[in-house]
Every structure is written in structure tokens, then in C-alpha cells.
Protein backbone atom coordinates (compact mmCIF):
# COMPACT_ATOMS: atom_id res chain seq x y z
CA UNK A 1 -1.35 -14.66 -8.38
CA UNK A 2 -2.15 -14.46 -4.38
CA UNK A 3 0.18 -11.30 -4.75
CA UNK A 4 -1.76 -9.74 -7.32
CA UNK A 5 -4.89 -10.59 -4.99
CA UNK A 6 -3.31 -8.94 -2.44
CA UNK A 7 -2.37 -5.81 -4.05
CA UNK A 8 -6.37 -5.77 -5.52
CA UNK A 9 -7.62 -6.47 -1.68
CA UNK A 10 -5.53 -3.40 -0.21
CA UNK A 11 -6.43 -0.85 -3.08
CA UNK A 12 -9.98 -2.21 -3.39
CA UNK A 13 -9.83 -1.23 1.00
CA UNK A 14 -7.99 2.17 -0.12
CA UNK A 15 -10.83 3.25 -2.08
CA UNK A 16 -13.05 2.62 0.63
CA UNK A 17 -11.88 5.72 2.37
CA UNK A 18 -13.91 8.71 2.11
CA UNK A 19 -11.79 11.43 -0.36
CA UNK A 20 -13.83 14.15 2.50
CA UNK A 21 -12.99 12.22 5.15
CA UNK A 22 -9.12 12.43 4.10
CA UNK A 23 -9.46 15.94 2.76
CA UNK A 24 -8.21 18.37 5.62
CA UNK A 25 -5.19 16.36 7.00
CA UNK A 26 -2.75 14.03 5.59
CA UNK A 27 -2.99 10.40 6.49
CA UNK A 28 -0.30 8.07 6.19
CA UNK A 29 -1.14 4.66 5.61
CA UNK A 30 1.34 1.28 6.45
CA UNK A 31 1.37 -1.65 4.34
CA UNK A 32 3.32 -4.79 5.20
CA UNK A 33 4.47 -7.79 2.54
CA UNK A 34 6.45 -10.83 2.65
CA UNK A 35 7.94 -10.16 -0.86
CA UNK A 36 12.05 -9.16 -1.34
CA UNK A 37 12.20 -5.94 -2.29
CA UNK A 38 12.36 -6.77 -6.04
CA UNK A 39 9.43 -8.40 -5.52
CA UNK A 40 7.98 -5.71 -3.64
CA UNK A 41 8.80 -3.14 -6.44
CA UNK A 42 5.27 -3.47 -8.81
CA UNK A 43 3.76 -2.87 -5.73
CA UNK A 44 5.33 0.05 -4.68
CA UNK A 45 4.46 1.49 -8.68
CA UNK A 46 0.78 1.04 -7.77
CA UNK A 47 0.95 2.53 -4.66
CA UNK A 48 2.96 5.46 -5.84
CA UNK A 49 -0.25 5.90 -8.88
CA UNK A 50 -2.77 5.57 -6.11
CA UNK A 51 -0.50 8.77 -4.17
CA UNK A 52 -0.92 10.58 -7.46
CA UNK A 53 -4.41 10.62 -7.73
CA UNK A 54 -4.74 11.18 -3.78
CA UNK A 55 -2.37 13.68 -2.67
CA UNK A 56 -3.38 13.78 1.21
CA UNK A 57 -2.85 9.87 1.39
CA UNK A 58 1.07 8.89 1.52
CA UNK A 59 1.61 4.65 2.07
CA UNK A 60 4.57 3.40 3.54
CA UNK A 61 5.45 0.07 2.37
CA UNK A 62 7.42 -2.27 4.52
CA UNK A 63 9.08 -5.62 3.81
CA UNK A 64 9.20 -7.95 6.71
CA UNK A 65 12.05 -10.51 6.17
CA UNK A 66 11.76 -13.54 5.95
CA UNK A 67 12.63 -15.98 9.25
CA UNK A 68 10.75 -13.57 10.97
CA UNK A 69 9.43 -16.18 13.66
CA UNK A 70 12.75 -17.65 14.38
């Protein structure tokens, strides 16, 4: 559930962005999550919908392991 919140929180901030503002250049876009890359698969399927429907917007989506403050 929190990831599914997540997910909602970061396209809900995606939409946010002017489509004119984003218009004339690309803009990549960085997204961090704590999930293992199977986990982080679903996510990467709604990110790669959201890139459909907004060609000059490409996401990168990063895993950060986990230990990371060791």
C-alpha cells in the first residue's frame, strides 16, 4: 500500500508540470525507490504509460540498495 501511495504522490507531482512548459526541450526526470527491482517493475510500467502520453518527458528510475547507510 505505501508503494502504491508513492507511485500516486510522484505521478499526481508529474502532472503538475506544465505540458507548455515541457514542450520545446526534453526533460528528464529521476526517480529513486527502495524496492528490488522486481519490485520496482509495476512501477517502471506506469512510468513507461506516463512517457507515452508525454513524449518530451523521459524518467529514469533508480533502485537504491538496500544497507545503503552502512
Amino acid at each position: 500500500m505505501k508503494t502504491i501511495t508513492r507511485v500516486l504522490l510522484v505521478l499526481g507531482l508529474l502532472a503538475a508540470i506544465p505540458i507548455s512548459a515541457v514542450a520545446a526541450k526534453k526533460v528528464t526526470l529521476r526517480a529513486a525507490t527502495w524496492d528490488t527491482a522486481e519490485g520496482a517493475h509495476w512501477i517502471r510500467v506506469v512510468f513507461d504509460k506516463f512517457q507515452e502520453t508525454h513524449p518530451g518527458i523521459e524518467i529514469e528510475l533508480e533502485s537504491i540498495a538496500q544497507g545503503y547507510s552502512d
